[in-house]
Protein backbone atom coordinates (compact mmCIF):
# COMPACT_ATOMS: atom_id res chain seq x y z
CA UNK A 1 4.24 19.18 39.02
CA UNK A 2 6.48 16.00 38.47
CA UNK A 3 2.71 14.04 38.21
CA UNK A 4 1.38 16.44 35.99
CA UNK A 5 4.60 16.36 33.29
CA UNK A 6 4.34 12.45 33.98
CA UNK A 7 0.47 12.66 32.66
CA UNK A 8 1.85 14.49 29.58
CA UNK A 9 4.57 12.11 29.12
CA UNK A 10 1.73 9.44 28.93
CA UNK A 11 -0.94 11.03 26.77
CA UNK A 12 1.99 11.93 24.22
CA UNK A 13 2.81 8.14 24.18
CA UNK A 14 -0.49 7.24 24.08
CA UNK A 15 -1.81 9.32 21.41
CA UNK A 16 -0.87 7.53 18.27
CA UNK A 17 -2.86 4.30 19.48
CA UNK A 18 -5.76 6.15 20.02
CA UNK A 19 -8.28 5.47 16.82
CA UNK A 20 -10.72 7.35 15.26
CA UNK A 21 -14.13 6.26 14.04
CA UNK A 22 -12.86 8.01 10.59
CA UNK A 23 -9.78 6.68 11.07
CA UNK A 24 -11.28 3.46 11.06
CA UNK A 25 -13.46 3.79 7.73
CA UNK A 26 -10.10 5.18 6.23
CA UNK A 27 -8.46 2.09 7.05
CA UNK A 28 -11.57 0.30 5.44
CA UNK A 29 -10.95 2.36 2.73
CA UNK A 30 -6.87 1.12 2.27
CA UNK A 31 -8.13 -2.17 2.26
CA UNK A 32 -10.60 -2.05 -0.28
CA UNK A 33 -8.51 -0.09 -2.23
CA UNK A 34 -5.85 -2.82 -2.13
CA UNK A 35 -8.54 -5.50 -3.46
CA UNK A 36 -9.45 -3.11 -6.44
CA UNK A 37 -5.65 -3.12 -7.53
CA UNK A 38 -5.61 -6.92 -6.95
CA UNK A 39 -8.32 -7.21 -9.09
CA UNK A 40 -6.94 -4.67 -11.49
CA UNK A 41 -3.92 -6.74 -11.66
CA UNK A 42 -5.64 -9.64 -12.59
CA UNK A 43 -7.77 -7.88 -15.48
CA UNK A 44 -4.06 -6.40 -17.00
CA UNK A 45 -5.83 -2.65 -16.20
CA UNK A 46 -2.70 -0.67 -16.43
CA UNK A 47 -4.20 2.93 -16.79
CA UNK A 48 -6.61 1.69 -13.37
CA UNK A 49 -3.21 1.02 -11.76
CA UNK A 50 -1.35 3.86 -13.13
CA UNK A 51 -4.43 5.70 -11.98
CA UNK A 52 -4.09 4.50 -8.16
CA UNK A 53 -0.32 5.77 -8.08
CA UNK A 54 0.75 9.35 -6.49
CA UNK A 55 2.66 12.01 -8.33
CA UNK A 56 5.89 10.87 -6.93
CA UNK A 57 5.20 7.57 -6.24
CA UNK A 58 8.35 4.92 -5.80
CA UNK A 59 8.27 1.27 -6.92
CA UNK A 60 10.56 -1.27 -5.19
CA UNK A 61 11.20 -4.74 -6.49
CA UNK A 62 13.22 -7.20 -5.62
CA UNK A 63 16.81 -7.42 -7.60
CA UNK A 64 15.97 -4.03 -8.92
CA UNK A 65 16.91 -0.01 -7.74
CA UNK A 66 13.80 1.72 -6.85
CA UNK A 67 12.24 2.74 -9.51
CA UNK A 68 10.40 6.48 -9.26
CA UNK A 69 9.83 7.78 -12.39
CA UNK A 70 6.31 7.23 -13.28
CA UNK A 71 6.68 6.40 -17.36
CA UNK A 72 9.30 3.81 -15.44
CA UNK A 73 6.58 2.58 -13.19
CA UNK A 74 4.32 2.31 -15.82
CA UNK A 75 6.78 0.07 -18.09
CA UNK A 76 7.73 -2.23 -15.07
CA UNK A 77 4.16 -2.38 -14.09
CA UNK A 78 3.22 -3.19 -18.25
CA UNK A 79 5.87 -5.72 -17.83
CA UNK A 80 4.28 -7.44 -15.09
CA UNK A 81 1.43 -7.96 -16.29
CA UNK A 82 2.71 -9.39 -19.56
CA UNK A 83 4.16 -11.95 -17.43
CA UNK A 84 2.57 -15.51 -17.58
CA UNK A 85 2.41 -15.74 -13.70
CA UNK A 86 -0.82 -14.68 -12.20
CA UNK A 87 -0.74 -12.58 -8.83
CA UNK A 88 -3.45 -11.30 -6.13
CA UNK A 89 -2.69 -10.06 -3.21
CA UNK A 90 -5.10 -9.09 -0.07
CA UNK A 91 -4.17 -6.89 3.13
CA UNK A 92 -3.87 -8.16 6.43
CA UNK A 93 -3.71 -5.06 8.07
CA UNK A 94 -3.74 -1.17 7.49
CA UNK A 95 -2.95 2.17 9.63
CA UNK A 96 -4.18 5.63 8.82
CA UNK A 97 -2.00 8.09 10.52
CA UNK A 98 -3.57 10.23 13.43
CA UNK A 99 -3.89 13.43 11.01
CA UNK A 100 -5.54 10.79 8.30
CA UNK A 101 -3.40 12.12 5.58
CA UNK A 102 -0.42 9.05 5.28
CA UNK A 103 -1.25 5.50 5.77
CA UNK A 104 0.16 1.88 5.13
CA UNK A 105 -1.06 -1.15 4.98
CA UNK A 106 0.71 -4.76 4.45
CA UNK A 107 0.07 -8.10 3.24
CA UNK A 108 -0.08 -12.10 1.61
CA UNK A 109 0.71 -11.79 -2.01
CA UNK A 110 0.40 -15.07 -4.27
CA UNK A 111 2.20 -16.03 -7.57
CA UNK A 112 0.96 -18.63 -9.46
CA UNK A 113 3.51 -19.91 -12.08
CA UNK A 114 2.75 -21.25 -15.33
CA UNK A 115 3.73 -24.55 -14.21
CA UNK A 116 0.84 -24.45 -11.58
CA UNK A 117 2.95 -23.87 -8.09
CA UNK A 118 2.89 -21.09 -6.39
CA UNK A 119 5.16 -18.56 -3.91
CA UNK A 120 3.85 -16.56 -1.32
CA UNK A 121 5.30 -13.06 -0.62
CA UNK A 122 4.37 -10.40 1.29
CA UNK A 123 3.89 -6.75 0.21
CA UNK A 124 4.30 -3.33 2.00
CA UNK A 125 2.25 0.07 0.83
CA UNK A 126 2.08 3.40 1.96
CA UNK A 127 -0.20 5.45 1.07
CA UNK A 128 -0.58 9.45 0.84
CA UNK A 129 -3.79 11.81 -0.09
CA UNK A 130 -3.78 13.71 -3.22
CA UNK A 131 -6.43 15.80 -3.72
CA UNK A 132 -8.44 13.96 -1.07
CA UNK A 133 -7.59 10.70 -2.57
CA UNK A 134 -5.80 7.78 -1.22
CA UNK A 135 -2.58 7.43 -3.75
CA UNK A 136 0.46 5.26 -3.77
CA UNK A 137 3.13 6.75 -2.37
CA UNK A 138 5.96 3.11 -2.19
CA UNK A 139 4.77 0.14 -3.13
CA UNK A 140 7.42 -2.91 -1.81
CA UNK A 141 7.02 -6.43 -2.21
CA UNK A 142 9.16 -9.62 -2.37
C-alpha cells in the first residue's frame, strides 16, 4: 500500500512536466504570437495590439499602478508608441499549462533611445484563451 500511495505521490509531482505534442505547437504558437506584437509595436498598430489583449486584461509598468481598464490600456499603450524610443522584444521561453487553456511566456526586450543607446529589459506575459484564442491576460515588463 505505502508503495502504491508513494507511486501516486510521484505521478502527481510529475505530471505538470510532462508535455504534450499540442502542448508543444501551443507554445510555438505564444512565441509567434509574441513576434507579431513586436512587430506590431514597431509598425504603431494599436487596434492589432488592442486586438491581442483579453477582456480583462491587466497592464503593469514600471512606476505606475496596474492598469486594467482596457480604454486605459489602450491610452498607455497609444502613449507608447508615440514615444521616440523604438522597442522589440522576442521570447526566450513559453509554457502552456497541462489543460492548454493559460500559458506564459518571458523574455529580452530592447529600447533604443533617440540618442542611439539602448536598455535591455525583460518582459513577463500570461496568456489565457478566449474563444479559442490566445489573449493577454498581464503583460509586465521593466
Amino acid at each position: 500500500m505505502l508503495l502504491i500511495q508513494r507511486f501516486s505521490l510521484g505521478l502527481l509531482v510529475l505530471m505538470p512536466f510532462f508535455v504534450t505534442a499540442e502542448n508543444a505547437n501551443e507554445e510555438s504558437q505564444i512565441i509567434e504570437l509574441e513576434s507579431k506584437w513586436s512587430a506590431m509595436f514597431g509598425k504603431g498598430d494599436l487596434n492589432g495590439i488592442m486586438s491581442l489583449m483579453a477582456s480583462d486584461s491587466v497592464l503593469i509598468m514600471p512606476g505606475s499602478e496596474p492598469i486594467s481598464e482596457v480604454d486605459e490600456i489602450r491610452h498607455a499603450t497609444k502613449i507608447m508608441l508615440e514615444s521616440d524610443a523604438q522597442v522589440s522584444w522576442s521570447s526566450n521561453f513559453a509554457f502552456v499549462s497541462t489543460s492548454g487553456d493559460m500559458a506564459y511566456d518571458y523574455g529580452t526586450a530592447i529600447t533604443k533611445l533617440p540618442d542611439g543607446s539602448e536598455v535591455e529589459g525583460y518582459y513577463l506575459v500570461v496568456w489565457v484563451k478566449e474563444g479559442g484564442q490566445w489573449k493577454v491576460a498581464a503583460d509586465m515588463f521593466n
